[in-house]
Protein backbone atom coordinates (compact mmCIF):
# COMPACT_ATOMS: atom_id res chain seq x y z
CA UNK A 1 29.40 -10.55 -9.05
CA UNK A 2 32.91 -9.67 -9.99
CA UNK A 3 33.24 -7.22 -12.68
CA UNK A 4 30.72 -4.86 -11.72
CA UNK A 5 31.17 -1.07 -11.39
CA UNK A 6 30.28 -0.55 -7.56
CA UNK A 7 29.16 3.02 -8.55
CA UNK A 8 26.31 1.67 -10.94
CA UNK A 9 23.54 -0.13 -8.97
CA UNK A 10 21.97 -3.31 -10.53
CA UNK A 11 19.24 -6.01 -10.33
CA UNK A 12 18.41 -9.23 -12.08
CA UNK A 13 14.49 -8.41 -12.76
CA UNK A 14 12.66 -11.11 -14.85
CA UNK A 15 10.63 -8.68 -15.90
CA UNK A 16 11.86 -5.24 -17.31
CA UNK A 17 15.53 -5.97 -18.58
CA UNK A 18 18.43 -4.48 -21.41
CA UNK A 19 21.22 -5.97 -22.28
CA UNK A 20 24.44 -4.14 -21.07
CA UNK A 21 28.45 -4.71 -21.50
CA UNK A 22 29.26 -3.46 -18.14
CA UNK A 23 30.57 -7.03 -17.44
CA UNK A 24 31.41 -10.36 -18.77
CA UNK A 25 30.06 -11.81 -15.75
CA UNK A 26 27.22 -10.66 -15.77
CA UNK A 27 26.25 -10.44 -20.13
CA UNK A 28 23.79 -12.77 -20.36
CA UNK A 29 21.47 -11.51 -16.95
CA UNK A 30 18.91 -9.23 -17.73
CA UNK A 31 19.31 -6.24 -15.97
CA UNK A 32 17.70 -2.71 -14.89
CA UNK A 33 19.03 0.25 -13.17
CA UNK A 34 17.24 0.78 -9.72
CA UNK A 35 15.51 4.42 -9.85
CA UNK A 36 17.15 6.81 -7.19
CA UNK A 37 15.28 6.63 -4.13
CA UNK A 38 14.02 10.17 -1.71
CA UNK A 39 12.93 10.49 1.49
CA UNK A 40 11.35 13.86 2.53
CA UNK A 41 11.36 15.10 6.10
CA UNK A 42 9.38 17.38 7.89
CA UNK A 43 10.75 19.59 10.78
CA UNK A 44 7.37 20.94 12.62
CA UNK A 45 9.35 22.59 15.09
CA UNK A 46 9.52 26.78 14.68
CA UNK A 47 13.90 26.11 15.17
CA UNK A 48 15.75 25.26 12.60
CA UNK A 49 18.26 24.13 14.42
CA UNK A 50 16.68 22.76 17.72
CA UNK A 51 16.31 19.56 19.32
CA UNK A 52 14.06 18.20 16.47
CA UNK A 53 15.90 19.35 13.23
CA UNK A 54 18.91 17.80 15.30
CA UNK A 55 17.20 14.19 15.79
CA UNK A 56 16.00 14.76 12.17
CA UNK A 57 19.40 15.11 11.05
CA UNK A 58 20.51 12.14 13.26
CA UNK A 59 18.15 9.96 11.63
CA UNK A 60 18.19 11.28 8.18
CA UNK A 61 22.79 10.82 8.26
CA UNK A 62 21.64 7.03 8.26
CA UNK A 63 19.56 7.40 4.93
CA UNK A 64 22.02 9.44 3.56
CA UNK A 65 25.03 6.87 4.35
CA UNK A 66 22.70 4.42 2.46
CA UNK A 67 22.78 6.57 -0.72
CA UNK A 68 19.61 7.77 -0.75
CA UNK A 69 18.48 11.41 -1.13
CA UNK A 70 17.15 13.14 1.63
CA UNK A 71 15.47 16.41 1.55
CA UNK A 72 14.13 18.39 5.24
CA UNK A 73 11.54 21.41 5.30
CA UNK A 74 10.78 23.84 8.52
CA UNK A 75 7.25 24.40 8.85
CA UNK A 76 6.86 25.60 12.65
CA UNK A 77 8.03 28.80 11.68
CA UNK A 78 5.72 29.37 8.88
CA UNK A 79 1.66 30.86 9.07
CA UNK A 80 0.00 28.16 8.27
CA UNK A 81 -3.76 27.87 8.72
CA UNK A 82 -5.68 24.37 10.06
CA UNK A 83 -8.37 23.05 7.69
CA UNK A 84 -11.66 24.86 6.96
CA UNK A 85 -13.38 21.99 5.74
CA UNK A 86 -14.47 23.28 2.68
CA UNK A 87 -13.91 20.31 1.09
CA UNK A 88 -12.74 21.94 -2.22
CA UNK A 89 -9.80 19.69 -2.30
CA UNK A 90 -12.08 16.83 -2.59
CA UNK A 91 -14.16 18.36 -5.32
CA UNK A 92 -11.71 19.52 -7.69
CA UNK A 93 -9.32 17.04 -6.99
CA UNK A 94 -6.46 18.80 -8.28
CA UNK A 95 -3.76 18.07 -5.68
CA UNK A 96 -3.71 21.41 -4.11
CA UNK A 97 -5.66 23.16 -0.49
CA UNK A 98 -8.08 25.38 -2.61
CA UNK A 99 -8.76 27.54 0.84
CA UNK A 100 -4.90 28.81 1.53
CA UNK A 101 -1.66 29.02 -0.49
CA UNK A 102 0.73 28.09 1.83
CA UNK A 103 3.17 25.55 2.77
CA UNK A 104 0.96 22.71 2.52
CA UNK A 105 0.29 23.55 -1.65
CA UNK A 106 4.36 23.66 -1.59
CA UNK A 107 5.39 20.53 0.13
CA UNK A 108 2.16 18.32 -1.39
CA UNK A 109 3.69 17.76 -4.06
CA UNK A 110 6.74 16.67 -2.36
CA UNK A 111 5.37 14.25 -0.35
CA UNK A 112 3.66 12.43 -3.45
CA UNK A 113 6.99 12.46 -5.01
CA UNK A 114 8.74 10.94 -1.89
CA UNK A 115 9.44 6.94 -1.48
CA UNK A 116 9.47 7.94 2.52
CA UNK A 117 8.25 10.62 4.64
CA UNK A 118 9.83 11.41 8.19
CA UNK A 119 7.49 13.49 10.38
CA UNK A 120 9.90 15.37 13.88
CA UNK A 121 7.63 17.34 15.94
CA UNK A 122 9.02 18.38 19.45
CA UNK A 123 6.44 18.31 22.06
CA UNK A 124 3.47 20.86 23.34
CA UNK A 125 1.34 19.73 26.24
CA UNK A 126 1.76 16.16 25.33
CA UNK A 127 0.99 16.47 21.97
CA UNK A 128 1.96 17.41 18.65
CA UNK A 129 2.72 21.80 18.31
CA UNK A 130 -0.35 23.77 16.94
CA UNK A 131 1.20 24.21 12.94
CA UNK A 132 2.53 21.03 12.23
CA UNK A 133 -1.03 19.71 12.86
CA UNK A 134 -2.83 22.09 10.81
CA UNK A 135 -0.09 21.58 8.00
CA UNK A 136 -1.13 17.59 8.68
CA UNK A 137 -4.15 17.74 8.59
CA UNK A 138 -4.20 19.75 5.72
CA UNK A 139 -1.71 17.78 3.77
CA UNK A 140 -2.73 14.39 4.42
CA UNK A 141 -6.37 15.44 3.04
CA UNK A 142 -4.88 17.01 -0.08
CA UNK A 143 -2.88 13.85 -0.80
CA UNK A 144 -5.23 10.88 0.31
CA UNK A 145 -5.04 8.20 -1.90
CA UNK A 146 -1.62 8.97 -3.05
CA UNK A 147 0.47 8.60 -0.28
CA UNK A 148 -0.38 4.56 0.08
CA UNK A 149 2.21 2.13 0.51
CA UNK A 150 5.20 4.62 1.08
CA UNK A 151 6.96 4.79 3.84
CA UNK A 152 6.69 6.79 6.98
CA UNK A 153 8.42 6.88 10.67
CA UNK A 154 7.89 10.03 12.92
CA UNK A 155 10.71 11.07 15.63
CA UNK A 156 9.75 13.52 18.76
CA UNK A 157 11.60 15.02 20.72
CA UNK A 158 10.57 15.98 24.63
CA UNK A 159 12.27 17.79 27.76
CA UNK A 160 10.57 15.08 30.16
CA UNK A 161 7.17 14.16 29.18
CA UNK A 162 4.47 13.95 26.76
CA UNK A 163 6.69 12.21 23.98
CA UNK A 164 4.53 9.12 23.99
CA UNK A 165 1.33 10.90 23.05
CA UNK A 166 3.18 12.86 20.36
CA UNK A 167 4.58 9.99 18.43
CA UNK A 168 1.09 8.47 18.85
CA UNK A 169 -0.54 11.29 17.03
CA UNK A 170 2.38 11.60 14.51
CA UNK A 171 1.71 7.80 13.68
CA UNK A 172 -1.75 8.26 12.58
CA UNK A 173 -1.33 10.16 9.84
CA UNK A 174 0.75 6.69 8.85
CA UNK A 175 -2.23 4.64 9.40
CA UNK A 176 -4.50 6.16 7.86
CA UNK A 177 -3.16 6.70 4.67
CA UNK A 178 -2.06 2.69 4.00
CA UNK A 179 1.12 3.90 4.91
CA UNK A 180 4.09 1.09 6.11
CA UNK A 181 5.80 2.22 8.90
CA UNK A 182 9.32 1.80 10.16
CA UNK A 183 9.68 0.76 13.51
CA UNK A 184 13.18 0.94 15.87
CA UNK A 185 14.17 -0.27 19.40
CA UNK A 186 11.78 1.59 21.45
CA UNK A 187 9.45 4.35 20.36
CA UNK A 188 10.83 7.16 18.88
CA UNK A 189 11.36 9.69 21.02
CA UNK A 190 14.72 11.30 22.39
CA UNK A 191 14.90 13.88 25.64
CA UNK A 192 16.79 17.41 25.97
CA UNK A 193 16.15 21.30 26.92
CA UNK A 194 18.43 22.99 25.13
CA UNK A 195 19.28 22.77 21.47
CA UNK A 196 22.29 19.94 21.08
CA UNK A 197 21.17 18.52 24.48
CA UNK A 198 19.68 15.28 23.03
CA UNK A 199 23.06 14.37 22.28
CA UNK A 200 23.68 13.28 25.88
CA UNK A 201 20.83 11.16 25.59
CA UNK A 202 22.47 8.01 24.57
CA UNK A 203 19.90 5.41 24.22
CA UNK A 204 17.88 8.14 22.29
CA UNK A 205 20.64 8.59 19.79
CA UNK A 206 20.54 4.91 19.28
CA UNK A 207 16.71 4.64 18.79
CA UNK A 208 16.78 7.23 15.88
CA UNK A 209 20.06 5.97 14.51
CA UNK A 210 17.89 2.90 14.83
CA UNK A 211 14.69 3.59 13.18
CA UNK A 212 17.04 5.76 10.24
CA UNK A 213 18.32 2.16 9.32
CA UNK A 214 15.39 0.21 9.71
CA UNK A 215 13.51 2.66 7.21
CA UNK A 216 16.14 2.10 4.40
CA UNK A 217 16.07 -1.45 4.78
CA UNK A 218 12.47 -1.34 3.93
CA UNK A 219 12.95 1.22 1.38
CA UNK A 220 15.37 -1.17 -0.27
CA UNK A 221 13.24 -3.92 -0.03
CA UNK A 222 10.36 -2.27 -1.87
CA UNK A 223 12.84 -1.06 -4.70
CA UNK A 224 13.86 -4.54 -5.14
CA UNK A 225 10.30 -6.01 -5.25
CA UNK A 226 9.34 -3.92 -8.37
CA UNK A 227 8.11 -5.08 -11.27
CA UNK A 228 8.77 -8.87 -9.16
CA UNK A 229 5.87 -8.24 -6.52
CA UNK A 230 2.14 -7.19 -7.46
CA UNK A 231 1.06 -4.53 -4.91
CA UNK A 232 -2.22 -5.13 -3.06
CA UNK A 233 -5.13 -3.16 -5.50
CA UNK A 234 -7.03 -1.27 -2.67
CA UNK A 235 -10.84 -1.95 -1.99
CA UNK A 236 -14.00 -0.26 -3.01
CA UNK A 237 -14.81 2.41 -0.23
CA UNK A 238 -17.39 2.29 2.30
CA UNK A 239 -17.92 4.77 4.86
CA UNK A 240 -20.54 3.70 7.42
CA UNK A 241 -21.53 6.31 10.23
CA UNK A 242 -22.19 5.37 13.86
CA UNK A 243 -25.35 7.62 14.26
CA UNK A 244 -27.96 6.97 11.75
């Protein structure tokens, strides 16, 4: 509409509305200010610099050129344990890994906050490396139930091989958790050796560049469905075991 200030962001909501004399055009529409959007990434590679912070930052250029806040933690160079199953976190339910104080008890909290959580792992024997999944599996437990219907895409990065499997395992944690996930032109993956060598991969440039815009578009489309759009109320559990 002409008239608007293109620095403030606005919606006609039906629902939640002020009035506001930004614009003559646009006095008599109820309006609300969209809340500022974050997506949180996690680097599980030990470099902070290497071939996966370097796709992350690929990917994460295209949510930032889309005005939304972006945020990226190292993990893979950080002593972090793999779950104990105590199950403490389930019985006190109070949002934090009651066995060890470490980087999952920092970044928990994060992820909850997040509207979108980006998951870069390079590759070890065809799979994910050993402290990314223990900070996984640790974090995903602390935070069940409150990570559903965000947003989640995972990006891996390979010198030849195992790439597939990784993003597989990355995309679980997605699944799981009720999670929507944002999908690109091929699977996610990009190839190089040396840090800065998935540059030269071309199509794999494209692919995260890719999967970085698809995520905002569905970012956006959730912040325009609120308060328009009733989200699904999730179902009574029932856990049934295979051996009785």
């Amino acid at each position: 509409m002409p008239g608007i200030d293109r620095g403030i962001v606005l919606r006609y909501n039906k629902r939640r509305c002020f009035r506001s004399p930004i614009s003559a055009a646009i006095k008599n529409f109820p309006l609300t200010i969209l809340t500022t959007m974050k997506v949180l990434a996690i680097n599980g590679s030990p470099k902070n610099n290497g071939n996966t912070a370097q796709a992350l930052a690929i990917l994460l250029e295209e949510v930032q050129n889309a005005g939304i806040e972006t945020e990226i933690h190292t993990i893979g160079n950080k002593a972090v344990r793999g779950c104990i199953a105590c199950g403490q976190c389930i019985e006190k339910q109070n949002g934090r890994c009651n066995a060890f104080d470490d980087a999952v008890n920092e970044l928990v909290p994060k992820m909850i906050a997040a509207d979108g959580l980006v998951l870069g792992s390079p590759t070890y024997f065809a799979g994910m490396n050993g402290t990314l999944k223990s900070f996984l599996d640790r974090a995903f437990y602390v935070a069940r139930g409150k990570m559903r219907l965000k947003f989640g895409t995972a990006v891996v990065a390979v010198r030849r091989s195992g790439g597939i499997e990784t993003f597989d395992q990355l995309n679980k944690y997605f699944q799981i958790s009720e999670m929507t996930t944002a999908g690109s032109c091929y699977w996610n993956v990009i190839h190089g050796m040396t840090p800065g060598e998935i540059h030269q991969d071309l199509e794999g440039v494209r692919i995260v560049k890719t999967v970085g815009r698809n995520l905002v578009w569905l970012l956006k489309l959730a912040e325009h469905g609120q308060g328009v759009i009733t989200p699904p109320e999730p179902l009574s559990p029932a856990r049934t075991n295979f051996v009785r």
